[in-house]
Every structure is written in C-alpha cells, then in structure tokens.
N, C-alpha and C. Protein backbone atom coordinates (compact mmCIF):
# COMPACT_ATOMS: atom_id res chain seq x y z
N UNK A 1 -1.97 -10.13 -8.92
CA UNK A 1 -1.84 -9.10 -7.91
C UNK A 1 -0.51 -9.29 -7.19
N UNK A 2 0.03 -8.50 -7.09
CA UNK A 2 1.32 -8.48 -6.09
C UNK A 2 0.82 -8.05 -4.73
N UNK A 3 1.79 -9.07 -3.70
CA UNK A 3 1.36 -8.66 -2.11
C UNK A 3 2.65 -8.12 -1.78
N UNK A 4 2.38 -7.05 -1.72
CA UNK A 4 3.47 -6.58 -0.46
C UNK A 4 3.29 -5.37 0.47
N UNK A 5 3.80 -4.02 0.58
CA UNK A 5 3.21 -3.70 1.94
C UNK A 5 1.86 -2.83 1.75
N UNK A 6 1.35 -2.98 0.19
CA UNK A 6 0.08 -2.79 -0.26
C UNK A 6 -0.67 -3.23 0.18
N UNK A 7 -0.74 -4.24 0.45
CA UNK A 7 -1.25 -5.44 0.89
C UNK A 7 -1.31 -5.86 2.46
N UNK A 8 -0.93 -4.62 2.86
CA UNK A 8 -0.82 -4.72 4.56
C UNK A 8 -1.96 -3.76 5.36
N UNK A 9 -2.80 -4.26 5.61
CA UNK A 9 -3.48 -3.37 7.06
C UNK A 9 -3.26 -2.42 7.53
N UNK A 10 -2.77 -3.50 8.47
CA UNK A 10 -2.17 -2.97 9.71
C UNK A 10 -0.59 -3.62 10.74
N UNK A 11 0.23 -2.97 10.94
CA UNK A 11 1.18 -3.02 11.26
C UNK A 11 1.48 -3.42 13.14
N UNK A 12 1.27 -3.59 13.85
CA UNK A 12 0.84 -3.47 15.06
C UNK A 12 0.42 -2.07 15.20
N UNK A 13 -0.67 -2.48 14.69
CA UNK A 13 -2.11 -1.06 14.71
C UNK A 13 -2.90 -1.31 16.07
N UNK A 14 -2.63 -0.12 16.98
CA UNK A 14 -3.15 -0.61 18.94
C UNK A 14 -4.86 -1.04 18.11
N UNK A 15 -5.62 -1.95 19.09
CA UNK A 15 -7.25 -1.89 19.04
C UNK A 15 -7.54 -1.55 20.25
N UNK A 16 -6.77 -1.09 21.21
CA UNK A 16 -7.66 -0.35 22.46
C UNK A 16 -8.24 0.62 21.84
N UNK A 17 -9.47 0.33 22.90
CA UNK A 17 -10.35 1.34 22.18
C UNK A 17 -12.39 1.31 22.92
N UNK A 18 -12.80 1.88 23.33
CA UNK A 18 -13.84 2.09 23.98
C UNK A 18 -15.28 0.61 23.23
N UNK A 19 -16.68 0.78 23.78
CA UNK A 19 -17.36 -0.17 22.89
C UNK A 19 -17.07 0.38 21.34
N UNK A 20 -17.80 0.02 20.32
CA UNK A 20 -17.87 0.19 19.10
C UNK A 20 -17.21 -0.30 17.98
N UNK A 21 -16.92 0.23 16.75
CA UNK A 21 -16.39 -0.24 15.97
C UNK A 21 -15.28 0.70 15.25
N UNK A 22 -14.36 0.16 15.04
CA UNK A 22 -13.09 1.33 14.35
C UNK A 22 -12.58 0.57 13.37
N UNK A 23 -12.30 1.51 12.76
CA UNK A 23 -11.16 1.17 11.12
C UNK A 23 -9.72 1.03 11.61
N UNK A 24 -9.54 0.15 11.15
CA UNK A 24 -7.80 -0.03 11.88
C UNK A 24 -6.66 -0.48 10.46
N UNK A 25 -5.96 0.62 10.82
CA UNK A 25 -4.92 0.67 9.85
C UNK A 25 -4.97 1.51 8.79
N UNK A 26 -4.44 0.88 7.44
CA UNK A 26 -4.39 1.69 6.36
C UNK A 26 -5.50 0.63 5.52
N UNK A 27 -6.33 0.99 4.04
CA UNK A 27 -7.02 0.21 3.65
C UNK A 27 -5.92 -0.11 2.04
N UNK A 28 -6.32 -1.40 1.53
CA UNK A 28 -6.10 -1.69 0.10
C UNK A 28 -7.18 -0.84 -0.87
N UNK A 29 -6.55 -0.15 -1.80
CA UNK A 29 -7.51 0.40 -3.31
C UNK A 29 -7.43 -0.65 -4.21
N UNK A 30 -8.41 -1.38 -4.35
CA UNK A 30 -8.60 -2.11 -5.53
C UNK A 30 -8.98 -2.02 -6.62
N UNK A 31 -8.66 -0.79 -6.75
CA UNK A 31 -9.18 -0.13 -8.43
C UNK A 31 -8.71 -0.74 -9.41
N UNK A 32 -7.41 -1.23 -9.35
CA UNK A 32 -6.50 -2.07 -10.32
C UNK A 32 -6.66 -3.45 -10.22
N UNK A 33 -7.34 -3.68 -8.83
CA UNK A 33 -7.22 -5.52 -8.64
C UNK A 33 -8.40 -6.18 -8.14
N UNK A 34 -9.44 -5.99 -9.10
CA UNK A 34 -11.08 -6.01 -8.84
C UNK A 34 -11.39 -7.59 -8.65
N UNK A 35 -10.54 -8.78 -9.74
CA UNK A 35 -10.82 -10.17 -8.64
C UNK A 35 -9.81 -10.13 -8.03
N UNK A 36 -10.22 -10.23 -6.51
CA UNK A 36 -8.98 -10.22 -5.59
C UNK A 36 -9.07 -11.64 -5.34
N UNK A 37 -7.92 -12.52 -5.57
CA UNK A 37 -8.61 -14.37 -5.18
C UNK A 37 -8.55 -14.94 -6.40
N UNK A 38 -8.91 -14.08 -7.11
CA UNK A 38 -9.69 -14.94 -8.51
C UNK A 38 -8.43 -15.99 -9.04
N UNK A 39 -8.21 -17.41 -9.37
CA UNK A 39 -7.60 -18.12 -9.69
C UNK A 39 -6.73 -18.55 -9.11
N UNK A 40 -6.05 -17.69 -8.12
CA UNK A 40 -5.36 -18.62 -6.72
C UNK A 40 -5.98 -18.01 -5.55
N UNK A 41 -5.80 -18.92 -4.63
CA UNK A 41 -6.10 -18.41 -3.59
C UNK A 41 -5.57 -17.32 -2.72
N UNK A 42 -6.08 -16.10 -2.20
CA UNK A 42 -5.37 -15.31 -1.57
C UNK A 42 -6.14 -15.44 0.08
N UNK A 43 -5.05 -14.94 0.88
CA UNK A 43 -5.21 -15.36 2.66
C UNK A 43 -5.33 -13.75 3.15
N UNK A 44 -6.09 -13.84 3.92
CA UNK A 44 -6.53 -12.33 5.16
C UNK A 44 -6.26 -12.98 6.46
N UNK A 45 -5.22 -12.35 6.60
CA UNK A 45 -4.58 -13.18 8.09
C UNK A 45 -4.41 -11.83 8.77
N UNK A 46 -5.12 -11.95 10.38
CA UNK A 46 -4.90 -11.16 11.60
C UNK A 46 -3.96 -11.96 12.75
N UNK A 47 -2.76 -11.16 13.38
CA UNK A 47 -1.55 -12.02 14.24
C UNK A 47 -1.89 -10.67 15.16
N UNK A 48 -1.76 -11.25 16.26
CA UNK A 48 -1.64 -10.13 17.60
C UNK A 48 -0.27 -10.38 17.56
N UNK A 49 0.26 -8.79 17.65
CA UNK A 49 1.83 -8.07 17.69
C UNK A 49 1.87 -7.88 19.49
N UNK A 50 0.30 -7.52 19.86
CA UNK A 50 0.58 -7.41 22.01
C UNK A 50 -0.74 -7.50 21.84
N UNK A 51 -0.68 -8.53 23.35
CA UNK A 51 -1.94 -9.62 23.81
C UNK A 51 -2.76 -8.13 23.78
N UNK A 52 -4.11 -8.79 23.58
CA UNK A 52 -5.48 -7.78 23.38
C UNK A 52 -6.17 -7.99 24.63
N UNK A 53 -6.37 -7.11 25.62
CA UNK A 53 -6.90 -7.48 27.24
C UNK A 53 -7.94 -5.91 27.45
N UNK A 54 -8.44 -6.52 28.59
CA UNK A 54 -9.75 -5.08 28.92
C UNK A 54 -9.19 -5.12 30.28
N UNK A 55 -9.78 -4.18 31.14
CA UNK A 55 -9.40 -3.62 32.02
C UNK A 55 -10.26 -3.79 33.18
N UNK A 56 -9.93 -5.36 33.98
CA UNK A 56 -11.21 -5.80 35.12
C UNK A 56 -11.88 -6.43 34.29
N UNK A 57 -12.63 -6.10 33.32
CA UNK A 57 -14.00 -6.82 33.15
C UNK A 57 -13.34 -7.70 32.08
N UNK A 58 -14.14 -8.90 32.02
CA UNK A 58 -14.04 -9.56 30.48
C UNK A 58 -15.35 -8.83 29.61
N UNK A 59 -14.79 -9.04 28.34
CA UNK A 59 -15.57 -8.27 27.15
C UNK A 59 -15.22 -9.24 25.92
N UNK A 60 -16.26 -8.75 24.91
CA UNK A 60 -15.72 -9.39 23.45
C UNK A 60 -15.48 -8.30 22.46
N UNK A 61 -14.62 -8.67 21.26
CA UNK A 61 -14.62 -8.52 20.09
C UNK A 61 -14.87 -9.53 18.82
N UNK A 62 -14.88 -9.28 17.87
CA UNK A 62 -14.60 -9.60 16.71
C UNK A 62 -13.97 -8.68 15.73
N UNK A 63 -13.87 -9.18 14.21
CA UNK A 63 -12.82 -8.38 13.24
C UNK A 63 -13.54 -8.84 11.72
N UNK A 64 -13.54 -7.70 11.22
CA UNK A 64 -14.37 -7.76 9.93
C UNK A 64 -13.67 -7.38 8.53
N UNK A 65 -13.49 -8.02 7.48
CA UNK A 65 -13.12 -8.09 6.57
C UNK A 65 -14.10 -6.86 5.65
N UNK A 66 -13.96 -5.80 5.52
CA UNK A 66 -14.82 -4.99 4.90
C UNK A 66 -14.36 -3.78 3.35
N UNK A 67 -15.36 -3.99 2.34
CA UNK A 67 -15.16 -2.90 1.65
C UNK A 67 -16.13 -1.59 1.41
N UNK A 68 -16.07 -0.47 0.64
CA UNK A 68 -16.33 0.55 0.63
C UNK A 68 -16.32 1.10 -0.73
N UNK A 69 -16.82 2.31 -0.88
CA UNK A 69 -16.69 2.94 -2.15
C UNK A 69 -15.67 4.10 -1.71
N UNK A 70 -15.66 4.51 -0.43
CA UNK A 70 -14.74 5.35 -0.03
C UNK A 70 -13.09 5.06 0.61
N UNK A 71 -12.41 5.31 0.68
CA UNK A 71 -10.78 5.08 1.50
C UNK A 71 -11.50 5.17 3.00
N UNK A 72 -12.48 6.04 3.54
CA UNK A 72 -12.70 6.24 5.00
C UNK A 72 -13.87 5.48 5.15
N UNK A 73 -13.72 3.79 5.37
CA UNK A 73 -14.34 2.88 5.23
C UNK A 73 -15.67 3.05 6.69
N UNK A 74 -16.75 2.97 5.90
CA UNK A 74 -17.83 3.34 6.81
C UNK A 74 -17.72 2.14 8.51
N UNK A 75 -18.04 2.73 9.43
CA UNK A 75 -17.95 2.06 10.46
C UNK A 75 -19.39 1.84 10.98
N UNK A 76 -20.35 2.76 10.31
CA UNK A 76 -21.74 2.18 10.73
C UNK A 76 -22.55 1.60 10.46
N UNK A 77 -21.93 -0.01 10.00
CA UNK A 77 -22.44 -1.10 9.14
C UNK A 77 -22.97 -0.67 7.70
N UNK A 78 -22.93 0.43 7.24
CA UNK A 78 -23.16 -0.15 6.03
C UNK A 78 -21.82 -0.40 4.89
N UNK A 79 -20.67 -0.94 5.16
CA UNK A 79 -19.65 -1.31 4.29
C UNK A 79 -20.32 -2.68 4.28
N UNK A 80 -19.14 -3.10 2.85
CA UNK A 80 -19.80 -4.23 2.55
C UNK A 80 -19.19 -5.44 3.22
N UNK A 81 -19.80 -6.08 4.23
CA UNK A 81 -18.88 -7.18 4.76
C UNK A 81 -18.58 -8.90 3.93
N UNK A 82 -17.54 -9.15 4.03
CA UNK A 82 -16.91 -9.64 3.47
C UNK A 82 -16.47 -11.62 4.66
N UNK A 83 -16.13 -11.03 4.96
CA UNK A 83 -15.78 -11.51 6.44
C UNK A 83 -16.03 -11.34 7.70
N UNK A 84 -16.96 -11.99 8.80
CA UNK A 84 -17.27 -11.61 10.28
C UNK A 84 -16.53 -12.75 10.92
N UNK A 85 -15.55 -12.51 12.16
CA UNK A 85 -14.98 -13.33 12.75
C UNK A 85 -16.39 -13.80 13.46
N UNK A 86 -15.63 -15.00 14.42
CA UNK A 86 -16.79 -15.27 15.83
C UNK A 86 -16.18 -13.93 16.87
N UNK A 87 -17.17 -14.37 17.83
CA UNK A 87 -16.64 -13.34 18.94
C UNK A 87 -15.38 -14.03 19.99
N UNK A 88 -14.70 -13.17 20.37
CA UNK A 88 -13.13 -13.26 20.84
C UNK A 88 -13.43 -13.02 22.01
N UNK A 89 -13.33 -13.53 23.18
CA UNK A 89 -13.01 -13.06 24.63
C UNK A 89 -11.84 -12.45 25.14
N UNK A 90 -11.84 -11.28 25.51
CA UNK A 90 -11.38 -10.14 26.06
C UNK A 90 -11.15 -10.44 27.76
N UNK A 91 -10.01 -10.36 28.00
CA UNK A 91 -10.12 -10.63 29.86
C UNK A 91 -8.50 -10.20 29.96
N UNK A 92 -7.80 -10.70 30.24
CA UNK A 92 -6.00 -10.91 30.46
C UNK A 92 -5.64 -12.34 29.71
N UNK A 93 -4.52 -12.65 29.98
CA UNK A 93 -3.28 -13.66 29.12
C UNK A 93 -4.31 -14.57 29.84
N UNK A 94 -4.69 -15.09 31.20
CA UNK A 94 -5.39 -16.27 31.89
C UNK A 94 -6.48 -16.81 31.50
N UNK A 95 -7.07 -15.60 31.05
CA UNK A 95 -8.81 -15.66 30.39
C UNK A 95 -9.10 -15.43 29.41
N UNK A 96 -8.07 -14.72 28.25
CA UNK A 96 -8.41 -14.31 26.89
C UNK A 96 -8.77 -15.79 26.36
N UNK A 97 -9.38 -15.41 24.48
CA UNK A 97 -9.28 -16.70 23.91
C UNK A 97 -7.70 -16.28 23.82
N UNK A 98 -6.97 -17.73 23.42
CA UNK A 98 -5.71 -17.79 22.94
C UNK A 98 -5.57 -17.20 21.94
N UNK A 99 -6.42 -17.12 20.83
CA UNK A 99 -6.06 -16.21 19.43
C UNK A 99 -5.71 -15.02 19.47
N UNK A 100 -6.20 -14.18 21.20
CA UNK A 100 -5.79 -12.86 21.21
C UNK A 100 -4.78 -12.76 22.00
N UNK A 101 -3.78 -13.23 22.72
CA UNK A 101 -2.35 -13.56 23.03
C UNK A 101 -1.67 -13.23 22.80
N UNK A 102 -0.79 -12.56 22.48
CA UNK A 102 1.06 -12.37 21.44
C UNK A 102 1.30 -13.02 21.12
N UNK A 103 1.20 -13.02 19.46
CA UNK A 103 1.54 -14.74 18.79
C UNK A 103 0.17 -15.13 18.32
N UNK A 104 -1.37 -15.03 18.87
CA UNK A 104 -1.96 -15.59 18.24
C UNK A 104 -2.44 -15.07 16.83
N UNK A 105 -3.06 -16.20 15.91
CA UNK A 105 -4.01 -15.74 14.94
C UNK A 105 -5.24 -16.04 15.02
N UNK A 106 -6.22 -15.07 15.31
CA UNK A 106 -7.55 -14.72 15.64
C UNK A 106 -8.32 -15.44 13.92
N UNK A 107 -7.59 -14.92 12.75
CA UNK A 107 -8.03 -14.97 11.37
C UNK A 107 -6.92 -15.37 10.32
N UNK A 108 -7.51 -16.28 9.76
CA UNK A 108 -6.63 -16.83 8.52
C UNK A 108 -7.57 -17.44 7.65
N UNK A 109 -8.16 -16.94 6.84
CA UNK A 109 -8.87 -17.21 5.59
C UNK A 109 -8.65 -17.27 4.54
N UNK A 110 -9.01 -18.03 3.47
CA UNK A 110 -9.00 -17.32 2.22
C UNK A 110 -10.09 -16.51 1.98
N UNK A 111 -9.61 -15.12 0.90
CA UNK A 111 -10.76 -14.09 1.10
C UNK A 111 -11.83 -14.84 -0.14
N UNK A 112 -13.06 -14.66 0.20
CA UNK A 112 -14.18 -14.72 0.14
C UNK A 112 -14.26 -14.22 -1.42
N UNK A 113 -14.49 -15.36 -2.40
CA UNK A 113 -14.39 -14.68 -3.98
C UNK A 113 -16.09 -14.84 -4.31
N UNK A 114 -16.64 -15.81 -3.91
CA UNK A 114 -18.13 -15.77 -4.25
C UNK A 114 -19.22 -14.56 -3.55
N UNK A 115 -20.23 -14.34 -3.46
CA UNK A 115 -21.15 -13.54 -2.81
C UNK A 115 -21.22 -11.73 -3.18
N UNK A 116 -21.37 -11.09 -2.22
CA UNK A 116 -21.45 -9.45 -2.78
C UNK A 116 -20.24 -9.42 -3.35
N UNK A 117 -19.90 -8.57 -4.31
CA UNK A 117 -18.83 -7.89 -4.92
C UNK A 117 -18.39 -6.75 -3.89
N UNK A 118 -16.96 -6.65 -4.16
CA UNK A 118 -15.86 -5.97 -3.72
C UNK A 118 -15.74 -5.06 -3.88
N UNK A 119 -16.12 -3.81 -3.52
CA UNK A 119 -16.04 -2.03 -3.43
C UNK A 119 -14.34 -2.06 -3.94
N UNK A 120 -14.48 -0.63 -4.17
CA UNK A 120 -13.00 -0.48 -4.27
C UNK A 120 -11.79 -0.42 -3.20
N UNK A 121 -12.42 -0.02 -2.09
CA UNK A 121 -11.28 -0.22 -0.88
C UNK A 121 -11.90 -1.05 0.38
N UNK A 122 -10.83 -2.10 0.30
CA UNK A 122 -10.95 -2.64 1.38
C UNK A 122 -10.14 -2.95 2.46
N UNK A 123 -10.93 -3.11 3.90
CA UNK A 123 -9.89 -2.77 5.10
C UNK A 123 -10.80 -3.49 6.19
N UNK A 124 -10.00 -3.46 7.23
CA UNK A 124 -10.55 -4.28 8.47
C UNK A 124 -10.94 -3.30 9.48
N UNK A 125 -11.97 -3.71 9.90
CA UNK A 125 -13.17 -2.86 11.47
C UNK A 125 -12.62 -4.05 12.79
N UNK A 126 -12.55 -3.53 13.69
CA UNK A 126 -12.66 -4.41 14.77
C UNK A 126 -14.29 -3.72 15.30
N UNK A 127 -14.44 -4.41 16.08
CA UNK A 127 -16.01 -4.12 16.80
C UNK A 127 -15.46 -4.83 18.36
N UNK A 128 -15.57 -3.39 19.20
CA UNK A 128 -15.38 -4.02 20.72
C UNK A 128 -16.57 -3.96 20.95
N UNK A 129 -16.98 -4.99 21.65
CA UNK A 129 -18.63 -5.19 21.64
C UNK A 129 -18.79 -5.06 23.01
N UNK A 130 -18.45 -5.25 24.07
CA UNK A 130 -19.22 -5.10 25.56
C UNK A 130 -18.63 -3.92 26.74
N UNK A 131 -16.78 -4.20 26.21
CA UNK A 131 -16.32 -3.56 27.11
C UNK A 131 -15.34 -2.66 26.78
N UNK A 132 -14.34 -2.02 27.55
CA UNK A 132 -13.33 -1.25 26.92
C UNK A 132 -12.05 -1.95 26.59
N UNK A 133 -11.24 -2.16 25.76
CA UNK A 133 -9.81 -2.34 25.35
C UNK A 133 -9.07 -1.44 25.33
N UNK A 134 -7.97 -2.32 26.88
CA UNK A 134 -7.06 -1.32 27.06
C UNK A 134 -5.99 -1.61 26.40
N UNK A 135 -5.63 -2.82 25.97
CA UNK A 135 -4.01 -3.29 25.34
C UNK A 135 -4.50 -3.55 24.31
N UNK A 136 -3.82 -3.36 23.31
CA UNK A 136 -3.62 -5.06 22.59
C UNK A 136 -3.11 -4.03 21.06
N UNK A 137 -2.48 -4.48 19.96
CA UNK A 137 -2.33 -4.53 18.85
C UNK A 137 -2.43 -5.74 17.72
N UNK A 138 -2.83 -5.08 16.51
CA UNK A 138 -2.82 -6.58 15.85
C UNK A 138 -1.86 -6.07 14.28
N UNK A 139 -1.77 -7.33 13.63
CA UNK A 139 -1.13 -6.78 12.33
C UNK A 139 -1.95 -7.86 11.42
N UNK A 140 -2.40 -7.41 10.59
CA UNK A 140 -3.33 -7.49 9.33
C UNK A 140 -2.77 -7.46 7.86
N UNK A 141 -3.09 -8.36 6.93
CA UNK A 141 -2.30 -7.99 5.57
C UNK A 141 -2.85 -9.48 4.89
N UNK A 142 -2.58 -9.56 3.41
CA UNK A 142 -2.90 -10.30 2.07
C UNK A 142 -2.17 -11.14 2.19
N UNK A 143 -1.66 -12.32 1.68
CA UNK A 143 -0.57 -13.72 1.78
C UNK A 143 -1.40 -14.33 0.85
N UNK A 144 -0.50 -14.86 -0.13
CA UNK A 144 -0.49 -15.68 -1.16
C UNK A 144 -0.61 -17.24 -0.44
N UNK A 145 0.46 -17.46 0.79
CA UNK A 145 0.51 -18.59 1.12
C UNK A 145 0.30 -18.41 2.63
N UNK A 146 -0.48 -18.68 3.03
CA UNK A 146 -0.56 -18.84 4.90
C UNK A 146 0.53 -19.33 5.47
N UNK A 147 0.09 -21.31 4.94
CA UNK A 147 1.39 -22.02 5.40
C UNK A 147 3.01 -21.63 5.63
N UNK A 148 3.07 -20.64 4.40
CA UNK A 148 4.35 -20.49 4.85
C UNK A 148 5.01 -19.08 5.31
N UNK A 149 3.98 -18.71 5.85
CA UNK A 149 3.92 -16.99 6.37
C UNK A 149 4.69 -17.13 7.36
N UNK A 150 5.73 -16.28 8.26
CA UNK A 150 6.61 -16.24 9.22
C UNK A 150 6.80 -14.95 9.25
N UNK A 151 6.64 -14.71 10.63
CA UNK A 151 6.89 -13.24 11.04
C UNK A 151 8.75 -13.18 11.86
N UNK A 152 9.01 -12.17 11.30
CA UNK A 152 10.14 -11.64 11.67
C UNK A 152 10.64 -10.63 12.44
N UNK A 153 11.55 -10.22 13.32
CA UNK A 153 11.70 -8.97 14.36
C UNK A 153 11.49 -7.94 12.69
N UNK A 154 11.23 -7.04 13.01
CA UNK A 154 11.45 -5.63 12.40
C UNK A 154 12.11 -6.06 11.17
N UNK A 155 11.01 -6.80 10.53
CA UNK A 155 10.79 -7.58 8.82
C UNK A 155 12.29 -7.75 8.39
N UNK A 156 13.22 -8.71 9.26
CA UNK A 156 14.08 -8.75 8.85
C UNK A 156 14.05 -10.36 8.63
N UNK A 157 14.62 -11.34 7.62
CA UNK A 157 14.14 -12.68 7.55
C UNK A 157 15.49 -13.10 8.31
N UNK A 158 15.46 -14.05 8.55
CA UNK A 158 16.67 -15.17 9.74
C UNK A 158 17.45 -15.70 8.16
C-alpha cells in the first residue's frame, strides 16, 4: 500500500461540535487495499493542529477508528469499529488531558489486523460525549513508521 495524502483523514479538520458523534474529514477506499497492515505494520495516528477545549464546562471525547460499506460512514454505531480511544478530557490548556493540546497525540496505533474485517471505507468519528466543543482541530492519517513521523509548517520538510 502506498501512504500518502490517500492516506490522510483529516487535515486540521475543526471537532467543535455539539454532544454526539461526527465523521471528520475525508475517508480511505480500500477497495484496492483489503489487508491494510498485513505484513508490516501500519500506524493510525491523531495530532491536534489547535488545542481541543469546551466552553465553561469540562466534557469528554474520544475518537474511533471506523469502517463502512458506504464513503458516508455511518455515525449511529453501526460502522464497524476498529479502534475506540479512552475518553479525553475536554476543559482549556490548564485542565485538558495533554493529548488534546497543540502538539498532542491523543492516538498512535498500529491498525488492528486481527478481529472483524475491514469494510471498504474507512475513516475516523469523534464522539463528544457530555459537552459542547468549541475549539479544537485534529489531523488524522496512515504512517508506515510512527517513530519517525514529523510534522512540518505547511508540509514543507526543514
């Protein structure tokens, strides 16, 4: 499989966004690349692009690794999950977890090759679970290698 911006999510895709659950970004078609993983390892890494905060209240999220038979990946649990983060605390920079920060990573896995099989498109749900999200963006995408992943201003390398 080749990673590149196929292989991307989401871009600093905002997650403000009321309770519930939303599709964020663009999804991968895996029609062509049905073991995704299979023989090396491949990484599903989420980086906050701007700290993720609610407005007064603290609240949680999490972020779900999900596929579908459709591109307009179902949001009312029945996609196939793949990946469930823990839950993330939602507050400001003082009170968030650190993973949701500018700069943090909430998720860095390798994706999940054993268990249900892989629909043809897959893409990431956030789920704001208590409260509203007023800030925050994240960027989402495939990596061959975690370790040596480095983000750049406006994908330009140093």
């Amino acid at each position: 499989m080749i990673l590149d911006e196929r292989t991307e999510f989401a871009d600093a895709a905002s997650v403000a966004a009321a309770a519930g659950t939303a599709l964020i970004g663009d999804v991968v078609d895996l029609q062509t690349a049905r073991d995704v993983g299979n023989g090396e390892p491949v990484y599903f890494v989420i980086t906050v692009d701007t700290e993720i905060i609610t407005g007064g209240v603290a609240g949680t999220m999490r972020f779900k690794l999900v596929s579908d038979a459709q591109a307009a990946i179902a949001t009312d649990g029945t996609a196939t999950e793949h990946f469930v983060s823990h839950d993330f605390i939602t507050d400001d920079a003082g009170a968030n977890a650190a993973e949701l920060n500018a700069g943090g990573v909430p998720v860095a896995i390798v994706l999940p090759t054993e268990g249900v099989p892989y629909e043809r498109f897959l893409g990431v749900l956030v789920e704001t679970l208590t409260t509203t999200t007023t800030a925050g963006a994240i960027n989402a995408f495939l990596t061959k290698d975690v370790s040596r992943w480095k983000s750049y201003a406006n994908a330009v390398g140093a």
